[in-house]
PDB file of N, CA and C in Angstrom:
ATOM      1  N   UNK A   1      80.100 -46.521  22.540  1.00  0.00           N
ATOM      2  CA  UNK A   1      80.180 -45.461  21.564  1.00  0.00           C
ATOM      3  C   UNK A   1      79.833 -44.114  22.178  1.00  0.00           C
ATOM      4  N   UNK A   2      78.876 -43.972  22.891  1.00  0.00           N
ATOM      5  CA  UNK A   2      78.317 -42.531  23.359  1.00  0.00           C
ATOM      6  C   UNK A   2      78.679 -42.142  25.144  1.00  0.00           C
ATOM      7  N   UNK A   3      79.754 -43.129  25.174  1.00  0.00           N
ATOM      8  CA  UNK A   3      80.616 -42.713  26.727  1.00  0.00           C
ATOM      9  C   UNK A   3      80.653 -41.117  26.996  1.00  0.00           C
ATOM     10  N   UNK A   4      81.018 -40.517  26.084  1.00  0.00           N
ATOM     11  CA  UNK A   4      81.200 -39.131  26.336  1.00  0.00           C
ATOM     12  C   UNK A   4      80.236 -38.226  26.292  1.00  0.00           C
ATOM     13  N   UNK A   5      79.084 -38.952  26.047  1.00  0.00           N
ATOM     14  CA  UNK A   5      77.770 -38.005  26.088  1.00  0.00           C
ATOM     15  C   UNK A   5      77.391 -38.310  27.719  1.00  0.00           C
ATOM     16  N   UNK A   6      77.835 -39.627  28.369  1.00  0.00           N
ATOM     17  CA  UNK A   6      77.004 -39.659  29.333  1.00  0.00           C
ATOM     18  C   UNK A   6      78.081 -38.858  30.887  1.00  0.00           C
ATOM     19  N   UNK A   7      79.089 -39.210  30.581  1.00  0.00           N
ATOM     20  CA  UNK A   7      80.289 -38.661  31.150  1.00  0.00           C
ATOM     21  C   UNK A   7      81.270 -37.460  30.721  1.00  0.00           C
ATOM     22  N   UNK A   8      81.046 -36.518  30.389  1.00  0.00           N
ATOM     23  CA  UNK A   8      81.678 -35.780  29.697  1.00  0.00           C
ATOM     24  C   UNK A   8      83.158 -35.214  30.266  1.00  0.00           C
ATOM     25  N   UNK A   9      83.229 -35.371  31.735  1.00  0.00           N
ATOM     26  CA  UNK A   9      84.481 -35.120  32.682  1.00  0.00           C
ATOM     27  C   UNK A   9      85.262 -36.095  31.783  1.00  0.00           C
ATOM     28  N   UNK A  10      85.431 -37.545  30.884  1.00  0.00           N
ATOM     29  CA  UNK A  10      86.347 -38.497  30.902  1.00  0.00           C
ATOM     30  C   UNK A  10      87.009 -37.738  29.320  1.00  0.00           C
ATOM     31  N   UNK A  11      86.184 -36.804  28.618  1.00  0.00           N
ATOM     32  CA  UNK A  11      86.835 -36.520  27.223  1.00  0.00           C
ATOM     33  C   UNK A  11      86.739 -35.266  27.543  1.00  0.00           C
ATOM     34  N   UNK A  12      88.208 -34.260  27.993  1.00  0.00           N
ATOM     35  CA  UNK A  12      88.063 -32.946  27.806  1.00  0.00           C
ATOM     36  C   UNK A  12      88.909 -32.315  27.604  1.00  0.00           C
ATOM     37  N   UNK A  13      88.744 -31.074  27.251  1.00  0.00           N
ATOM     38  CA  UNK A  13      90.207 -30.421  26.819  1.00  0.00           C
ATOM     39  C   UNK A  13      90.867 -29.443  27.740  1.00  0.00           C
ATOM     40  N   UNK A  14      92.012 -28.724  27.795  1.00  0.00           N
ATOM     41  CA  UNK A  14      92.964 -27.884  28.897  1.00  0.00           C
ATOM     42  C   UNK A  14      92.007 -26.645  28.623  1.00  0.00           C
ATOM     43  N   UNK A  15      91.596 -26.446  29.690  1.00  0.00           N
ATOM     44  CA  UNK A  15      91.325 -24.772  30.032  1.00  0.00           C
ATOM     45  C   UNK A  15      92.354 -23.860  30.312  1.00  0.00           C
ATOM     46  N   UNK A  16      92.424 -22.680  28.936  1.00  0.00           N
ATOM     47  CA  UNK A  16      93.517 -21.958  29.033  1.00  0.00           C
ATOM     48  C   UNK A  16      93.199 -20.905  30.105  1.00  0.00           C
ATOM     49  N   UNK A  17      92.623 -20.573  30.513  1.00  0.00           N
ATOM     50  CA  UNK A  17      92.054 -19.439  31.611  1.00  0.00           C
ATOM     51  C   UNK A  17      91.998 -20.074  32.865  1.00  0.00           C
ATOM     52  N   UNK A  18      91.608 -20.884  33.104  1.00  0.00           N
ATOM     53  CA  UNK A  18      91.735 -21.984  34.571  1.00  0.00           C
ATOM     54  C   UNK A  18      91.972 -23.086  34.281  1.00  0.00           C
ATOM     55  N   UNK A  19      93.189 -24.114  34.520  1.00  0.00           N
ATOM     56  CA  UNK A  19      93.596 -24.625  34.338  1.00  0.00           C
ATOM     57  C   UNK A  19      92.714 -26.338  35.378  1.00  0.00           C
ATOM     58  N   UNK A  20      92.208 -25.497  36.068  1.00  0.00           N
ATOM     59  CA  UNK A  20      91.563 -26.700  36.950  1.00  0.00           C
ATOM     60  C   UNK A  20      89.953 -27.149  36.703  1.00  0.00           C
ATOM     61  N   UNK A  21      89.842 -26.267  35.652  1.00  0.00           N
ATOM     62  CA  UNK A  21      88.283 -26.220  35.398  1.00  0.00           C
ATOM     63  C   UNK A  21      88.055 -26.939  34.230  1.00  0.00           C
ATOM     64  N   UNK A  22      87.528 -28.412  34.621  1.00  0.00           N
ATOM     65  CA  UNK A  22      87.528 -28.961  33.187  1.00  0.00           C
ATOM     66  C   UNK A  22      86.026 -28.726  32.487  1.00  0.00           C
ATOM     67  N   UNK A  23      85.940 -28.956  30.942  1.00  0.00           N
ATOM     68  CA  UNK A  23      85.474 -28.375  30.111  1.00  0.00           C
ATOM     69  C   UNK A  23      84.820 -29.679  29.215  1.00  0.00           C
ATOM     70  N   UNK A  24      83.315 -30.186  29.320  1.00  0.00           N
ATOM     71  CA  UNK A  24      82.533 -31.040  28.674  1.00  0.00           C
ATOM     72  C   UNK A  24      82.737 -31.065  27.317  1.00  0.00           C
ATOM     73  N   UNK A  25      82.973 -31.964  26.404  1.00  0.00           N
ATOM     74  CA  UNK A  25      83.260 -31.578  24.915  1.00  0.00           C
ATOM     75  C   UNK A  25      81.430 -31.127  24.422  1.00  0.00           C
ATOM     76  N   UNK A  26      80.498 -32.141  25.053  1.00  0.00           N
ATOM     77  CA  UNK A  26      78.902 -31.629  24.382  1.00  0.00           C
ATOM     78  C   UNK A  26      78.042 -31.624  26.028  1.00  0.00           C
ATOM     79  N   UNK A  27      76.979 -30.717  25.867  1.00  0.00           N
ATOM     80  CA  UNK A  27      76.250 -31.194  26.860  1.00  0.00           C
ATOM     81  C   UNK A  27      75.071 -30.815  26.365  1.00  0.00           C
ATOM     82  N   UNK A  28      73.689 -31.156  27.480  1.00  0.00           N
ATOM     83  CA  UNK A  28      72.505 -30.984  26.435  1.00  0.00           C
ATOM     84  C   UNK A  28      71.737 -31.020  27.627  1.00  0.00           C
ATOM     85  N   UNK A  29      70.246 -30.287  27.496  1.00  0.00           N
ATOM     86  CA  UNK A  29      69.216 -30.163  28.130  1.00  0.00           C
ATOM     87  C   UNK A  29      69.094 -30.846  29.393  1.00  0.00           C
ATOM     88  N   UNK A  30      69.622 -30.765  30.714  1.00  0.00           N
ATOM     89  CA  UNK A  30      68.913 -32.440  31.745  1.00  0.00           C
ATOM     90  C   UNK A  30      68.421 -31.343  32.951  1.00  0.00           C
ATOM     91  N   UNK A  31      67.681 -30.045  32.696  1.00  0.00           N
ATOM     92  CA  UNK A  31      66.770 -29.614  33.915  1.00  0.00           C
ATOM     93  C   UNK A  31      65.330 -29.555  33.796  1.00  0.00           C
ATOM     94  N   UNK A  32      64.551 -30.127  34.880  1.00  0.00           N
ATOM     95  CA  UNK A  32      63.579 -30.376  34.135  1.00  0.00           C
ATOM     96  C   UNK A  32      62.912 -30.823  33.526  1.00  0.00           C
ATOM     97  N   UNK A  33      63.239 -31.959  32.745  1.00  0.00           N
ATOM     98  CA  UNK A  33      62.881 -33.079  31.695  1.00  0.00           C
ATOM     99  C   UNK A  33      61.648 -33.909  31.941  1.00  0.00           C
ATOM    100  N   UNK A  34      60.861 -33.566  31.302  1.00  0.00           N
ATOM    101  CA  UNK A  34      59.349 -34.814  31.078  1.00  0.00           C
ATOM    102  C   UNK A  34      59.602 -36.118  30.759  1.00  0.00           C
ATOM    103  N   UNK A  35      59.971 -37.196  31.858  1.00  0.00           N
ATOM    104  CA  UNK A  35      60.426 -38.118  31.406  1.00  0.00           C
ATOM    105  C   UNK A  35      59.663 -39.332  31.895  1.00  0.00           C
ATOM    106  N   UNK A  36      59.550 -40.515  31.506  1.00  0.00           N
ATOM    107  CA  UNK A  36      59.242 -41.536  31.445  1.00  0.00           C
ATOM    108  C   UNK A  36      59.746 -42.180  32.610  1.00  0.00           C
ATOM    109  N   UNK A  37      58.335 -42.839  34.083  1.00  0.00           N
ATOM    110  CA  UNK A  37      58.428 -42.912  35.163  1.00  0.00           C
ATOM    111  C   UNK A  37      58.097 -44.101  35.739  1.00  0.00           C
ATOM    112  N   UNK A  38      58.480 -45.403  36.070  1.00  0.00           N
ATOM    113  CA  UNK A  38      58.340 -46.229  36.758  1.00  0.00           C
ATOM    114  C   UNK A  38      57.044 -46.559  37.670  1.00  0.00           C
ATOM    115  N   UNK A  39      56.071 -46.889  37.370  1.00  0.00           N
ATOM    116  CA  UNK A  39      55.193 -47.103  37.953  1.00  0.00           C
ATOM    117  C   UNK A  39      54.611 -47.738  39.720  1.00  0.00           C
ATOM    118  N   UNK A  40      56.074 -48.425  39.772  1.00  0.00           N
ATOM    119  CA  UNK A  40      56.497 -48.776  41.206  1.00  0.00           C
ATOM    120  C   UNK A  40      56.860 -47.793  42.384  1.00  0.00           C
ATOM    121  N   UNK A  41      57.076 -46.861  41.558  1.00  0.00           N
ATOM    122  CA  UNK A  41      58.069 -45.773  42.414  1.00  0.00           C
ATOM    123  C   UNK A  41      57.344 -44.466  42.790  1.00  0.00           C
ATOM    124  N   UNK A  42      57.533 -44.092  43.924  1.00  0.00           N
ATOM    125  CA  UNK A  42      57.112 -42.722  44.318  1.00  0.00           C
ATOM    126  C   UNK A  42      57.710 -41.801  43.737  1.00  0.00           C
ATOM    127  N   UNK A  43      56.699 -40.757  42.876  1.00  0.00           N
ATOM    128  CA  UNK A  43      57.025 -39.879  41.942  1.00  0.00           C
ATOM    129  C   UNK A  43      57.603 -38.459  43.267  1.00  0.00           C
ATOM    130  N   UNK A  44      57.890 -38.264  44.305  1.00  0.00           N
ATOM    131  CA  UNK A  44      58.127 -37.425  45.264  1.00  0.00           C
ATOM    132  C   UNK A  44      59.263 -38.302  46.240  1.00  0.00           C
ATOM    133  N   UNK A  45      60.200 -37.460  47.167  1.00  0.00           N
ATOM    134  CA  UNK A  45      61.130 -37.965  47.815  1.00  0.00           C
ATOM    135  C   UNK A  45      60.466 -39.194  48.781  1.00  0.00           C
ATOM    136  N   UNK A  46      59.255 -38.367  49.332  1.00  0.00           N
ATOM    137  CA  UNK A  46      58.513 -39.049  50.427  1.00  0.00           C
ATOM    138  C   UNK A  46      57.323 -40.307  50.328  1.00  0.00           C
ATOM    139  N   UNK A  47      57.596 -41.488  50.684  1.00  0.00           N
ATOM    140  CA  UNK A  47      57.141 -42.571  50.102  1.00  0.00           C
ATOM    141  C   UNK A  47      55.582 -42.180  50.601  1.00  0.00           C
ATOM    142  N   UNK A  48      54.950 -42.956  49.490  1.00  0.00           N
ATOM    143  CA  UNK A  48      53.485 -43.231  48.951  1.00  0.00           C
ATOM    144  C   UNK A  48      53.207 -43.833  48.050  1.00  0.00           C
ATOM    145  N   UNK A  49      52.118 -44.223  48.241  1.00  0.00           N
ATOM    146  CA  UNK A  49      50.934 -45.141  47.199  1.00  0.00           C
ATOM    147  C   UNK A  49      50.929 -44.459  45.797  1.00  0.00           C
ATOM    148  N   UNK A  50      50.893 -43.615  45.364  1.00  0.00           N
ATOM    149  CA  UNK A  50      50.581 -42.666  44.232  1.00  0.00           C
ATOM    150  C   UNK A  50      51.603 -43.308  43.009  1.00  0.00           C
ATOM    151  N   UNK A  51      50.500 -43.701  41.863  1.00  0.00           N
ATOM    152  CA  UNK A  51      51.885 -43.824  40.746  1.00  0.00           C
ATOM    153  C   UNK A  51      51.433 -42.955  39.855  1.00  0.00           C
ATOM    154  N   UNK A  52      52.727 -42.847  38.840  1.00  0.00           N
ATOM    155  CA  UNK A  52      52.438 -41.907  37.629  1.00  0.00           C
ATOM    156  C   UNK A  52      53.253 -42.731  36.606  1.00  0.00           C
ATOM    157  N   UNK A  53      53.039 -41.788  35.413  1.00  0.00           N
ATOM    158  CA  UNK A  53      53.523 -42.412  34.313  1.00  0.00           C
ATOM    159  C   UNK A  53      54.627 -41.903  33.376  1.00  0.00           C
ATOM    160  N   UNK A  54      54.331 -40.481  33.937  1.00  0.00           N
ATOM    161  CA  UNK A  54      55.492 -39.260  33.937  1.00  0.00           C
ATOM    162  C   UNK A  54      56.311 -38.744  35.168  1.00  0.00           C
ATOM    163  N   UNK A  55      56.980 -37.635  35.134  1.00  0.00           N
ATOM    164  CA  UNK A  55      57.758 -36.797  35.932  1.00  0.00           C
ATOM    165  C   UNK A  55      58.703 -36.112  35.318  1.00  0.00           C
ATOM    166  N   UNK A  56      59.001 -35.191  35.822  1.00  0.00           N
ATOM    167  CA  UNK A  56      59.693 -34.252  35.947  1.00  0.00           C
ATOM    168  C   UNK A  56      60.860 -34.651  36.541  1.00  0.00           C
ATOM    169  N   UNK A  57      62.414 -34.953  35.885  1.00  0.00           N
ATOM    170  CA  UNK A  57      63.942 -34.894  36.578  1.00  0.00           C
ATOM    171  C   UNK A  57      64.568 -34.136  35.916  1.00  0.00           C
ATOM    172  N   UNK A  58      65.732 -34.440  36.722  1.00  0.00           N
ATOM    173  CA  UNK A  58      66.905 -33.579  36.304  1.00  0.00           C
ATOM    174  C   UNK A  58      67.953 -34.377  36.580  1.00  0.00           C
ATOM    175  N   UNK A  59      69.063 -33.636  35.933  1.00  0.00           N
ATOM    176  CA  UNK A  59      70.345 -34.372  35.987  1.00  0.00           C
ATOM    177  C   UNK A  59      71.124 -34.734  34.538  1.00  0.00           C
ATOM    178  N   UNK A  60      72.316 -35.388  35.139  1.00  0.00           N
ATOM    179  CA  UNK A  60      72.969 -36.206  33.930  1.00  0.00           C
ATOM    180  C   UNK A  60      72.299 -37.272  33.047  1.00  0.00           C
ATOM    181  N   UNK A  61      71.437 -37.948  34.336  1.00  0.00           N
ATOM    182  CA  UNK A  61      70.893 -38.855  33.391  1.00  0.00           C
ATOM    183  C   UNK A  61      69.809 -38.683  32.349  1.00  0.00           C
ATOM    184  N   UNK A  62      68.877 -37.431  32.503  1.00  0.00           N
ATOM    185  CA  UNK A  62      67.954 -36.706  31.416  1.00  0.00           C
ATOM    186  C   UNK A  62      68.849 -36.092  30.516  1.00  0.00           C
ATOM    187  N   UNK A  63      69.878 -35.805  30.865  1.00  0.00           N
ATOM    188  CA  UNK A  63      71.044 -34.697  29.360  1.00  0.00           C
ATOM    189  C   UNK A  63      71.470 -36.002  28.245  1.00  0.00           C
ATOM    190  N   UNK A  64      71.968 -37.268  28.871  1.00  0.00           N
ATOM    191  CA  UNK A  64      72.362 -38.357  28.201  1.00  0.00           C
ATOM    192  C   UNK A  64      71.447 -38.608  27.192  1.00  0.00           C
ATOM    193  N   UNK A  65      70.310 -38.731  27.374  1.00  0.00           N
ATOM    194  CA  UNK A  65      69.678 -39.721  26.181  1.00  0.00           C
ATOM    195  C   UNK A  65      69.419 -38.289  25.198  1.00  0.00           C
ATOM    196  N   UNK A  66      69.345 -37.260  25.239  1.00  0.00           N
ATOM    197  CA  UNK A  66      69.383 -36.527  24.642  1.00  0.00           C
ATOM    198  C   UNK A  66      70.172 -36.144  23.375  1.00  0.00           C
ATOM    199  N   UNK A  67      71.551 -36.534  23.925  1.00  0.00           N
ATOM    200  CA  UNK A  67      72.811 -36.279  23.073  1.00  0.00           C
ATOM    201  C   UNK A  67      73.139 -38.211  22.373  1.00  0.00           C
ATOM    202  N   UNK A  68      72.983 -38.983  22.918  1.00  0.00           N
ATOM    203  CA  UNK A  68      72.243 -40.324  22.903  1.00  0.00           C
ATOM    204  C   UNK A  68      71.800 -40.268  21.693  1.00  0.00           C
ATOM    205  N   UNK A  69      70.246 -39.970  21.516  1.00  0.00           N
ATOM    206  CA  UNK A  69      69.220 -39.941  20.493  1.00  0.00           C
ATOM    207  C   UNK A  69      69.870 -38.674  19.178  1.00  0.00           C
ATOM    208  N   UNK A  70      70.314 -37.957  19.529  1.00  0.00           N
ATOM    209  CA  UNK A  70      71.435 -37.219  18.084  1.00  0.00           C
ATOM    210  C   UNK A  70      72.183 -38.203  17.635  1.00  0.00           C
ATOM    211  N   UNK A  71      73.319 -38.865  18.524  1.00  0.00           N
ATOM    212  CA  UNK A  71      74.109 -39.412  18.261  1.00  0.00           C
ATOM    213  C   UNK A  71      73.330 -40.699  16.861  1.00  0.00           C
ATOM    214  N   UNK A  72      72.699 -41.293  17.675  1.00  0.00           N
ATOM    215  CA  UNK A  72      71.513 -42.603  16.598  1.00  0.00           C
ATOM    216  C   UNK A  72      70.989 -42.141  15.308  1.00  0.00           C
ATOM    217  N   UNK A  73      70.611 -40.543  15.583  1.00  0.00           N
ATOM    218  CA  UNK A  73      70.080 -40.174  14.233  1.00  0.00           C
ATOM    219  C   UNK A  73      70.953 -39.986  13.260  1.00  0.00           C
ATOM    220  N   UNK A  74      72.005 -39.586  13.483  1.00  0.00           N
ATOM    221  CA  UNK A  74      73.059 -39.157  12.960  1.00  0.00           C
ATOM    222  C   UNK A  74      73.843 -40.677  12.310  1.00  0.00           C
ATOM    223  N   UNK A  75      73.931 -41.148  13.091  1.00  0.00           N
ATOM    224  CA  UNK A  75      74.569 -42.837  12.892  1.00  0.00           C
ATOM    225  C   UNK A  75      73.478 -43.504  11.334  1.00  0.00           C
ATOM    226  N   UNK A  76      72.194 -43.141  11.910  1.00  0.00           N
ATOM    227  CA  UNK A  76      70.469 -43.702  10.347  1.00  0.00           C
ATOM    228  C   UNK A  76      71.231 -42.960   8.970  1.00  0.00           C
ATOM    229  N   UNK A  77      71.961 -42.173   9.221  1.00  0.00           N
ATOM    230  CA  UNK A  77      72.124 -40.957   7.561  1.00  0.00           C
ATOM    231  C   UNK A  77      73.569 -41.704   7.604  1.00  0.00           C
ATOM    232  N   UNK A  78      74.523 -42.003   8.436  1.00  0.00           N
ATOM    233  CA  UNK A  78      75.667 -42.075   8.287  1.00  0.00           C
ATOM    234  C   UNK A  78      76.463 -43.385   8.941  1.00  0.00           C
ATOM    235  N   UNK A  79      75.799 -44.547   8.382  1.00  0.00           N
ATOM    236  CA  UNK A  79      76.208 -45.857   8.950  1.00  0.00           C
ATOM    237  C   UNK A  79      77.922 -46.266   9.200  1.00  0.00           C
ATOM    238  N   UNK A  80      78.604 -45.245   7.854  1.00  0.00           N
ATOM    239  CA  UNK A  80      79.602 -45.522   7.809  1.00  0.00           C
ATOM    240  C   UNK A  80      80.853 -44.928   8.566  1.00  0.00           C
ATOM    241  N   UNK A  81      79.935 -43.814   9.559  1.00  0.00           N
ATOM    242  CA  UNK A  81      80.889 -42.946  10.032  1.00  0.00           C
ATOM    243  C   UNK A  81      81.105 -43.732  11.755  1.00  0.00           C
ATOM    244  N   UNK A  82      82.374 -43.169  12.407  1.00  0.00           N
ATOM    245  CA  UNK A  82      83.197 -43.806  13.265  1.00  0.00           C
ATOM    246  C   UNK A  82      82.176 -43.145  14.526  1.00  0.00           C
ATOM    247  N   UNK A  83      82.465 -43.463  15.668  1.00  0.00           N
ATOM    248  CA  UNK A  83      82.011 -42.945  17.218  1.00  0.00           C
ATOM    249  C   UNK A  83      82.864 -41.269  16.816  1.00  0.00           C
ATOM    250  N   UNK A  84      84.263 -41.723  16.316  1.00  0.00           N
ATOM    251  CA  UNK A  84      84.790 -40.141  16.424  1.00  0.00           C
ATOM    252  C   UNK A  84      84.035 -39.264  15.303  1.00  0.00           C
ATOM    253  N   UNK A  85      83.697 -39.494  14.681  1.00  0.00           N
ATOM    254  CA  UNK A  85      83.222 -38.892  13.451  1.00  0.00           C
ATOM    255  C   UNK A  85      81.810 -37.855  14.167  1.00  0.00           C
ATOM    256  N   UNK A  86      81.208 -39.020  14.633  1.00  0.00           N
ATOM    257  CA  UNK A  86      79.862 -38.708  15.208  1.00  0.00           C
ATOM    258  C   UNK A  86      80.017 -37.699  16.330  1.00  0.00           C
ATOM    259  N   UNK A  87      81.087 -37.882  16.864  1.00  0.00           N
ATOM    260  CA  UNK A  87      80.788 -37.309  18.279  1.00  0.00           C
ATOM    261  C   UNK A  87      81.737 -35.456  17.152  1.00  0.00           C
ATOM    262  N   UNK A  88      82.422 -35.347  16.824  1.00  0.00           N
ATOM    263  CA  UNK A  88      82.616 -34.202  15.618  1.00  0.00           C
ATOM    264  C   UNK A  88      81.730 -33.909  15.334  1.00  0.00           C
ATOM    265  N   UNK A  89      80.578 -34.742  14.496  1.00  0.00           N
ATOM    266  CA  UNK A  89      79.687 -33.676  13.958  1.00  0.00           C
ATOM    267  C   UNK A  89      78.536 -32.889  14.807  1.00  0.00           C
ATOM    268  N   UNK A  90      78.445 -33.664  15.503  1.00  0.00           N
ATOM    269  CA  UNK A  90      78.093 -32.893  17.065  1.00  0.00           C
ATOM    270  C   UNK A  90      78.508 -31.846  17.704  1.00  0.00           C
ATOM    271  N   UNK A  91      79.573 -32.065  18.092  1.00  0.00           N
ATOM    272  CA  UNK A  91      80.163 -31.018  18.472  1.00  0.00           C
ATOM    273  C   UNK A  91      80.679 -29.782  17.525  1.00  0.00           C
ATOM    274  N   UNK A  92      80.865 -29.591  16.280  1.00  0.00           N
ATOM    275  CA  UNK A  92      80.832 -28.506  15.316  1.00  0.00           C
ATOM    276  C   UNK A  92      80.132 -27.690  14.278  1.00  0.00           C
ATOM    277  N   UNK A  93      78.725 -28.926  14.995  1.00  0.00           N
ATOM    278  CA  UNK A  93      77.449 -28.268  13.992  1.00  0.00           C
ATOM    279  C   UNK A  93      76.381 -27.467  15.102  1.00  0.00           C
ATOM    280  N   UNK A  94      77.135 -27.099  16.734  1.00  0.00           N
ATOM    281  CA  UNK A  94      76.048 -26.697  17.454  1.00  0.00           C
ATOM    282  C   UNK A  94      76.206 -25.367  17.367  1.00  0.00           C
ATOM    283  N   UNK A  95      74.562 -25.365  17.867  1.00  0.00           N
ATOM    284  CA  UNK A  95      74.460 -23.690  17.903  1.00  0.00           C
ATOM    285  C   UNK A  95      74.216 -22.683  19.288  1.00  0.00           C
ATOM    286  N   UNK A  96      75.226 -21.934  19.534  1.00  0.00           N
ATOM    287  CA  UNK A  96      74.965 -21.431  20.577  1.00  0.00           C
ATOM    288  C   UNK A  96      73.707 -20.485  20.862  1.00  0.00           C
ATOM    289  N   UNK A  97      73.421 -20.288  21.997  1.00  0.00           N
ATOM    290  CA  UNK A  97      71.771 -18.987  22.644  1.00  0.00           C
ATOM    291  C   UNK A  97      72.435 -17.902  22.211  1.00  0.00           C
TER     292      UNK A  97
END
């Protein structure tokens, strides 16, 4: 259902101004993100002993659960509505900076 939140290159539309520049239908917050950290894993590139429980990433994969967790809330008010429905009201109820 939420393919296009995590991939947004696979659903997009023609850029009339550059034709080669494709265009995400939603995207959402992934610089930066306080996220939930593996305790096994070195919170830094460079291996060590040190665990945490948080961190700080970035990327696609912090923007996903973002648009993810809309998508679910949205689905609790509106059981009856489609993946397309959802991924619409998303995309025409945002607000730009």
């Amino acid at each position: 259902m939420l393919l296009f939140s995590c991939f947004p290159s696979l659903h997009v539309w023609p850029n009339t101004i550059a034709s080669d520049i494709l265009k995400p239908d939603i995207s959402a917050p992934g610089i930066d993100i306080l996220a939930a950290f593996p305790p096994n894993a070195s919170p830094s590139s460079v291996p060590e002993k040190r665990s945490v429980k948080y961190n700080i990433l970035s990327g696609t994969s912090m923007a996903c659960p973002h648009v993810a967790g809309a998508a679910a809330y949205l689905k609790t008010f509106h059981p009856d509505w489609s993946p397309s429905a959802i991924k619409s009201a998303l995309m025409t109820t945002a607000l730009g900076q």
